[in-house]
N, C-alpha and C. Protein backbone atom coordinates (compact mmCIF):
# COMPACT_ATOMS: atom_id res chain seq x y z
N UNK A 1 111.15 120.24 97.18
CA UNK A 1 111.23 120.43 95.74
C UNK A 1 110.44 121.67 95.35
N UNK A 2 110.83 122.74 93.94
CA UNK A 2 110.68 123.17 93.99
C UNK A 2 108.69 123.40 92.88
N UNK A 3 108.05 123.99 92.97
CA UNK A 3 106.77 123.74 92.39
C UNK A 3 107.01 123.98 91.01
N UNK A 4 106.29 123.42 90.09
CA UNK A 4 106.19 122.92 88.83
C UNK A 4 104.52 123.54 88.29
N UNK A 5 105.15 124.03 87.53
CA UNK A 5 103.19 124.21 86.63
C UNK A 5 102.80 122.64 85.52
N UNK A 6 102.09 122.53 85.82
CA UNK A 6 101.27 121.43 84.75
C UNK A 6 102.39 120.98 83.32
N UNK A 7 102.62 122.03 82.83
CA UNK A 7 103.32 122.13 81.39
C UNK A 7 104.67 121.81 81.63
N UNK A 8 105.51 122.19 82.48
CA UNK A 8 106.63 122.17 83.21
C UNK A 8 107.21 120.54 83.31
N UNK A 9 105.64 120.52 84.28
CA UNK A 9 105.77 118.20 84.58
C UNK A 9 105.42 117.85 83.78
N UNK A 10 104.62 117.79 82.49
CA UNK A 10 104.68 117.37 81.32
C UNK A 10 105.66 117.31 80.49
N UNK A 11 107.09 118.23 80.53
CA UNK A 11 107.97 118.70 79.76
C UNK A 11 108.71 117.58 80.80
N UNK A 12 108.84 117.50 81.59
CA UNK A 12 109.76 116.73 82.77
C UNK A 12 109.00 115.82 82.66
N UNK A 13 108.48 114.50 83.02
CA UNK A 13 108.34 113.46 82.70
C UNK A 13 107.94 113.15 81.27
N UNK A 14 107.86 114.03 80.37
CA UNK A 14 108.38 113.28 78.95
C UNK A 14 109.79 112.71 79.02
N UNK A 15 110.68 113.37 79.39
CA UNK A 15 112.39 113.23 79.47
C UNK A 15 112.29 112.07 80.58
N UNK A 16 111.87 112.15 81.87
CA UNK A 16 112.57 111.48 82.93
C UNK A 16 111.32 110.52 83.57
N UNK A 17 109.87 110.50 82.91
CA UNK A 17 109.69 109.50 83.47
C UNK A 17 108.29 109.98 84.34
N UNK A 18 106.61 109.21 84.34
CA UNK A 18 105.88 109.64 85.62
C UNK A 18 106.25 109.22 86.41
N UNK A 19 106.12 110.87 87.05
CA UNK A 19 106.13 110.55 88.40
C UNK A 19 107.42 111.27 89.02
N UNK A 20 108.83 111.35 88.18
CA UNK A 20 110.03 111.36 88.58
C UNK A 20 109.90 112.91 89.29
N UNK A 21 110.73 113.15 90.46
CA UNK A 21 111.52 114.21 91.26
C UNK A 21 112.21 115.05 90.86
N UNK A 22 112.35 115.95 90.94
CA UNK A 22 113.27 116.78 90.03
C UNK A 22 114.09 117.87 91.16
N UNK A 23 114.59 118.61 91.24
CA UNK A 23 115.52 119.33 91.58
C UNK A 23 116.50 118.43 92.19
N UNK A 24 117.21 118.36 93.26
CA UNK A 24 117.71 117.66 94.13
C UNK A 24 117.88 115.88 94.20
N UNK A 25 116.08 115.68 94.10
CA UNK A 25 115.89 114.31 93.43
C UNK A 25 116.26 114.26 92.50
N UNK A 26 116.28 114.75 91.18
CA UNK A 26 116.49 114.36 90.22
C UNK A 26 117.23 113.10 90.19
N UNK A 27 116.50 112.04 88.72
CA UNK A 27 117.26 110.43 88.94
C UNK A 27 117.22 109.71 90.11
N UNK A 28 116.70 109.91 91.55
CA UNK A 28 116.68 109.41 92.57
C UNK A 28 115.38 108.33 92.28
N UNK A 29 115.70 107.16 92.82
CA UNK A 29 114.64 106.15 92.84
C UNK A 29 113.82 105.57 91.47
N UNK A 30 115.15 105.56 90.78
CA UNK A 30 114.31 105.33 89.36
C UNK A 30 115.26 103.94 89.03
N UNK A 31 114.94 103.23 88.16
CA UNK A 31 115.46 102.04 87.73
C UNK A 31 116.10 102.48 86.14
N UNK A 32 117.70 102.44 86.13
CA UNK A 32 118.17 102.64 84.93
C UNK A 32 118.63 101.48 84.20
N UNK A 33 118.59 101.56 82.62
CA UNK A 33 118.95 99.93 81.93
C UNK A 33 120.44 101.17 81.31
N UNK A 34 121.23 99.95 80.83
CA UNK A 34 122.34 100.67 80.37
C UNK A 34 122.80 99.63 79.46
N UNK A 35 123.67 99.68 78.12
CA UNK A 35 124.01 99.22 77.24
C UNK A 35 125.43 98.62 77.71
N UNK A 36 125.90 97.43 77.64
CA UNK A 36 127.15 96.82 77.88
C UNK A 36 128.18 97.05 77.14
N UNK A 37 129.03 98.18 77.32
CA UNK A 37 129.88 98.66 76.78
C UNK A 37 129.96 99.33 75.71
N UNK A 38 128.42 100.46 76.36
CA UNK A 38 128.10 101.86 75.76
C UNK A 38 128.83 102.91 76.18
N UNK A 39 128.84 103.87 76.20
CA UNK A 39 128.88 105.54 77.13
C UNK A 39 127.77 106.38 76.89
N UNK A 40 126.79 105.44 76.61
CA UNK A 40 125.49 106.20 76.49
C UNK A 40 125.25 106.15 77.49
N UNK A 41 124.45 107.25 78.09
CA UNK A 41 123.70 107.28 79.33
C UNK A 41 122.68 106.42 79.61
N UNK A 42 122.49 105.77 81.50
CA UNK A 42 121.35 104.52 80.98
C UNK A 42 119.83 105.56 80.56
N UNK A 43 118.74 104.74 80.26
CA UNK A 43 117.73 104.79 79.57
C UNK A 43 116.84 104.43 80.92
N UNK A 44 115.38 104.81 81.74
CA UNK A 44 114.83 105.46 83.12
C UNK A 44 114.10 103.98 82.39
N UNK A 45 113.94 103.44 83.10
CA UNK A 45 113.07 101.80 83.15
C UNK A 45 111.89 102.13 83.69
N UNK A 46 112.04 102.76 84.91
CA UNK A 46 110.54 103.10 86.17
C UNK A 46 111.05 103.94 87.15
N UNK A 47 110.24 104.39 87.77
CA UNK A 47 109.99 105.38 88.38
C UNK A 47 109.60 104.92 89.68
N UNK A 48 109.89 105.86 90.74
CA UNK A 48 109.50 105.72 92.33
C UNK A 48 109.65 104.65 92.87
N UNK A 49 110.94 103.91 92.89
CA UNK A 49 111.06 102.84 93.65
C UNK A 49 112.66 103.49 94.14
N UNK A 50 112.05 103.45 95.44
CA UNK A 50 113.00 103.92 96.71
C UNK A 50 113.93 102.87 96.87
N UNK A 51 114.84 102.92 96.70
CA UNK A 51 115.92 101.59 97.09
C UNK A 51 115.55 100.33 96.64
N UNK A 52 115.25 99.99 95.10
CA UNK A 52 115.34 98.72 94.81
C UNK A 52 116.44 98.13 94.73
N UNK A 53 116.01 97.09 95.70
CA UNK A 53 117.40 96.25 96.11
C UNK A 53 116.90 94.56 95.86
N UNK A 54 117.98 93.92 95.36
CA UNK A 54 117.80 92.48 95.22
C UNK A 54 117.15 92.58 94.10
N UNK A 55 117.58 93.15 93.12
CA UNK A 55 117.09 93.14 91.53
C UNK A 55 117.36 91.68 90.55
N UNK A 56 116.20 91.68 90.48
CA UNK A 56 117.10 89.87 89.33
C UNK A 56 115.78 90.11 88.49
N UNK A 57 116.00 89.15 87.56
CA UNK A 57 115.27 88.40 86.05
C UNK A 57 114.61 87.23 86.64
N UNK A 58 113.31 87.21 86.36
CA UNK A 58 112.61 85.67 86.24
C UNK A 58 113.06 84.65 84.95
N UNK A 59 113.79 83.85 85.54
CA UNK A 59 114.83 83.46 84.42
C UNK A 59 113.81 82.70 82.78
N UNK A 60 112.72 82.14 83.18
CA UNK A 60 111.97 81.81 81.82
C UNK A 60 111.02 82.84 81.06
N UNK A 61 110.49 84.40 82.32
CA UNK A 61 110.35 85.19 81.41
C UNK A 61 111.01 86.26 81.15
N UNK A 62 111.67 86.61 82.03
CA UNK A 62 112.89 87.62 81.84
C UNK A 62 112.73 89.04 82.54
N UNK A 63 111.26 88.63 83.56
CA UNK A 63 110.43 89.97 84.05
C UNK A 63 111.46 90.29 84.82
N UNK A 64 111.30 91.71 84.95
CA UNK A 64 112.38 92.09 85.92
C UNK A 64 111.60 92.33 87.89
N UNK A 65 112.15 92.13 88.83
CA UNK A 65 111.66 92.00 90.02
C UNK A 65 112.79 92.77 91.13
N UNK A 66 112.35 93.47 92.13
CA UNK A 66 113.00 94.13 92.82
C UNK A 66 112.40 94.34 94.17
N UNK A 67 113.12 94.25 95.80
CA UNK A 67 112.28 94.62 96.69
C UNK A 67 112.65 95.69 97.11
N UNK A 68 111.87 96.68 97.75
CA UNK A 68 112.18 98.51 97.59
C UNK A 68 112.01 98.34 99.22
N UNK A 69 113.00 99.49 99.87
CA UNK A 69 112.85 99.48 101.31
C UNK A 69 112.55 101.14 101.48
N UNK A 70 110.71 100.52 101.28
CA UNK A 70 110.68 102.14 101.45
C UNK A 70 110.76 103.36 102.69
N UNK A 71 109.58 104.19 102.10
CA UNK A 71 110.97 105.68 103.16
C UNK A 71 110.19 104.95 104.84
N UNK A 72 111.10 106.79 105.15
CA UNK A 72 111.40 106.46 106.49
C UNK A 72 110.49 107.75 106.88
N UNK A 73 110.14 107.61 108.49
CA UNK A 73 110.07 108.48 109.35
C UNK A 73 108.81 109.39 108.80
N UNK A 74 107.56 107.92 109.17
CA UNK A 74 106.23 108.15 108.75
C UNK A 74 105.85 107.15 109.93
N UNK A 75 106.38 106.79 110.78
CA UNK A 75 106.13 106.27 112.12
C UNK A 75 106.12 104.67 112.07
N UNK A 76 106.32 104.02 112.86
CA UNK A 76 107.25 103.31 113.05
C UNK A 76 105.90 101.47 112.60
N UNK A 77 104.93 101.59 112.43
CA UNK A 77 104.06 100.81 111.51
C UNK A 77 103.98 101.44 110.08
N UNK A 78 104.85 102.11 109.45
CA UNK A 78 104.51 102.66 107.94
C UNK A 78 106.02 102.63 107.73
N UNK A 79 106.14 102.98 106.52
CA UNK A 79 106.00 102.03 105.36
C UNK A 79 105.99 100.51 105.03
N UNK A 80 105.73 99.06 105.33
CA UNK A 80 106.15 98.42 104.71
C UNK A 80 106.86 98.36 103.67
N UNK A 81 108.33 97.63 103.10
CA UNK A 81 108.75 97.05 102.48
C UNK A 81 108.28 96.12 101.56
N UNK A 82 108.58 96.42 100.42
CA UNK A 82 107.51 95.25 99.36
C UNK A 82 108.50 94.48 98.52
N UNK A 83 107.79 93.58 97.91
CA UNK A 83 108.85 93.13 96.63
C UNK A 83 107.75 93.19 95.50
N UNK A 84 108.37 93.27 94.57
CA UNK A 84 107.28 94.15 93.22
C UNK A 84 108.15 93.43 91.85
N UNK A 85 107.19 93.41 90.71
CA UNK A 85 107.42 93.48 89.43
C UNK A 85 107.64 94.77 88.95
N UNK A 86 108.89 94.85 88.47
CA UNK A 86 108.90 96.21 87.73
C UNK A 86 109.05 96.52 86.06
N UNK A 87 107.99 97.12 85.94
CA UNK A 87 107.47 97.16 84.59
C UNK A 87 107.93 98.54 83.84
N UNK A 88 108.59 97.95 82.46
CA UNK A 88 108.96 99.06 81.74
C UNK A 88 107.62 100.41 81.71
N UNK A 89 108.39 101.23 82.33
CA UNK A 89 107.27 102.98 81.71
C UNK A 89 106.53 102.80 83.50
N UNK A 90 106.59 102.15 84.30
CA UNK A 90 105.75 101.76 85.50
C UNK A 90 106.27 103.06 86.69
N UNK A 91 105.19 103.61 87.35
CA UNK A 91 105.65 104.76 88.64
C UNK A 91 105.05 103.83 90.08
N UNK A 92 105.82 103.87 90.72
CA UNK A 92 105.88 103.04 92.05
C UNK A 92 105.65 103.71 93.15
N UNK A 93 104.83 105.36 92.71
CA UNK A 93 104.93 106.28 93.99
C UNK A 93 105.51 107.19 94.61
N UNK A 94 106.84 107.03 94.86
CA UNK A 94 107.95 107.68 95.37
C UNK A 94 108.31 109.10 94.54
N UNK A 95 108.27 109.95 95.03
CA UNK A 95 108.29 110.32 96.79
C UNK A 95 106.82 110.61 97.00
N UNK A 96 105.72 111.06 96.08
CA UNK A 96 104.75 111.40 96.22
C UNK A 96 103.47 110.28 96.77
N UNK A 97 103.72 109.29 96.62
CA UNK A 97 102.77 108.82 97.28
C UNK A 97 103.77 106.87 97.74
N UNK A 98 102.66 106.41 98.23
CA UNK A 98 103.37 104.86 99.02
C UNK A 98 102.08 104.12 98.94
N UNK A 99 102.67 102.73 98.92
CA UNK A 99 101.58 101.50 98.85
C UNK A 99 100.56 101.88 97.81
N UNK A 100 100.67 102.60 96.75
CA UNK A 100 99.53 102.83 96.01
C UNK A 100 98.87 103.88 95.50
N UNK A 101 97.88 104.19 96.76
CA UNK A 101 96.95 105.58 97.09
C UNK A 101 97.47 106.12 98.27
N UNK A 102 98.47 106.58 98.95
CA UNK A 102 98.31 106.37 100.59
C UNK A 102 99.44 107.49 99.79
N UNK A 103 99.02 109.50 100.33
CA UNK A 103 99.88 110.12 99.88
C UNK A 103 100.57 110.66 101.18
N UNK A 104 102.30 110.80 100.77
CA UNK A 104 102.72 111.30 101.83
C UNK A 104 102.40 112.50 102.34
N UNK A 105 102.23 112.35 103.70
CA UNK A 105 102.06 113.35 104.43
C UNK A 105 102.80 114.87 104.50
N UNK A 106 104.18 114.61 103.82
CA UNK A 106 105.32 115.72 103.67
C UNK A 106 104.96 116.78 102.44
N UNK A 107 104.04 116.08 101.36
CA UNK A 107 103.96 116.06 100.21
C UNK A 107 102.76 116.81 99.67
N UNK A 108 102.25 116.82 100.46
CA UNK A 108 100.36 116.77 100.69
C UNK A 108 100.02 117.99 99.58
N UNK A 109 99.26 117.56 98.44
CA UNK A 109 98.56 118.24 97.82
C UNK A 109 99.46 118.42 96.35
N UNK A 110 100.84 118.21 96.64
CA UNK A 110 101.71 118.98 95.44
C UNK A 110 101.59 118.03 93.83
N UNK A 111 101.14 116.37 94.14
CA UNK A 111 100.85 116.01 93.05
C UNK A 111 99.43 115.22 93.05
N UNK A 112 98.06 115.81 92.96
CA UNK A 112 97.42 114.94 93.46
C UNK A 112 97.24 114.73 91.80
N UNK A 113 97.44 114.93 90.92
CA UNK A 113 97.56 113.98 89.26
C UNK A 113 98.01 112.71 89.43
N UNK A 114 99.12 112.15 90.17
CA UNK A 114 99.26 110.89 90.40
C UNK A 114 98.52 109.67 91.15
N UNK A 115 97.47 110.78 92.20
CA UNK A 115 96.58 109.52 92.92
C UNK A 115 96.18 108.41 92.52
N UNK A 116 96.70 107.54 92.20
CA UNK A 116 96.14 106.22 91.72
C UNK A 116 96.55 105.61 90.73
N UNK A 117 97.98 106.26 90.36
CA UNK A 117 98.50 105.99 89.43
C UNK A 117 100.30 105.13 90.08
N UNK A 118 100.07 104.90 91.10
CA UNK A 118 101.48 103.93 91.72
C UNK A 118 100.84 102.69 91.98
């Protein structure tokens, strides 16, 4: 991806979200809600969740829940796979960092504003 000044990712995650990817990524790994028989575009729920898969509702509170199969080819004990609550406005890491604090190695240095914020 290509580098971003401060003002730039401020201008970009007002629109798309902390945390979100932009060139190439762009929209990648984000959770979209969409209106039932809108043509509005969906509306960015969260951020950095790599392949949430098995998405459902906790049916008495309505939380939304998803398990993410995260990345690859960070050696063969890394990443765990999680299952998570996903919270409206919430960044889950991706691509810039995993499990939390733990920043990718590919990545190193380009957002350290997010440390501690997945």
């Amino acid at each position: 991806m290509s580098k971003k000044t401060p003002e730039q990712i401020r201008a970009w995650e007002a629109q798309h979200g902390l945390g979100a990817p932009w060139d190439a990524e762009t929209n990648r790994a984000v959770v979209l809600v969409y209106e039932v028989g809108s043509k509005k575009p969906g509306k960015i729920f969260a951020t950095g969740i790599r392949n949430c898969v098995g998405l459902t509702t906790q049916p008495k509170t309505g939380a939304l829940w998803c398990t993410t199969n995260e990345r690859d080819l960070l050696g063969d004990d890394l990443v765990p796979d999680y299952t998570t609550r996903v919270k409206d406005g919430g960044f889950y890491g991706w691509p810039w960092y995993y499990m939390g604090k733990y920043e990718d190695p590919r990545l190193k240095g380009d957002r350290p504003d997010l440390a501690g914020k997945a």
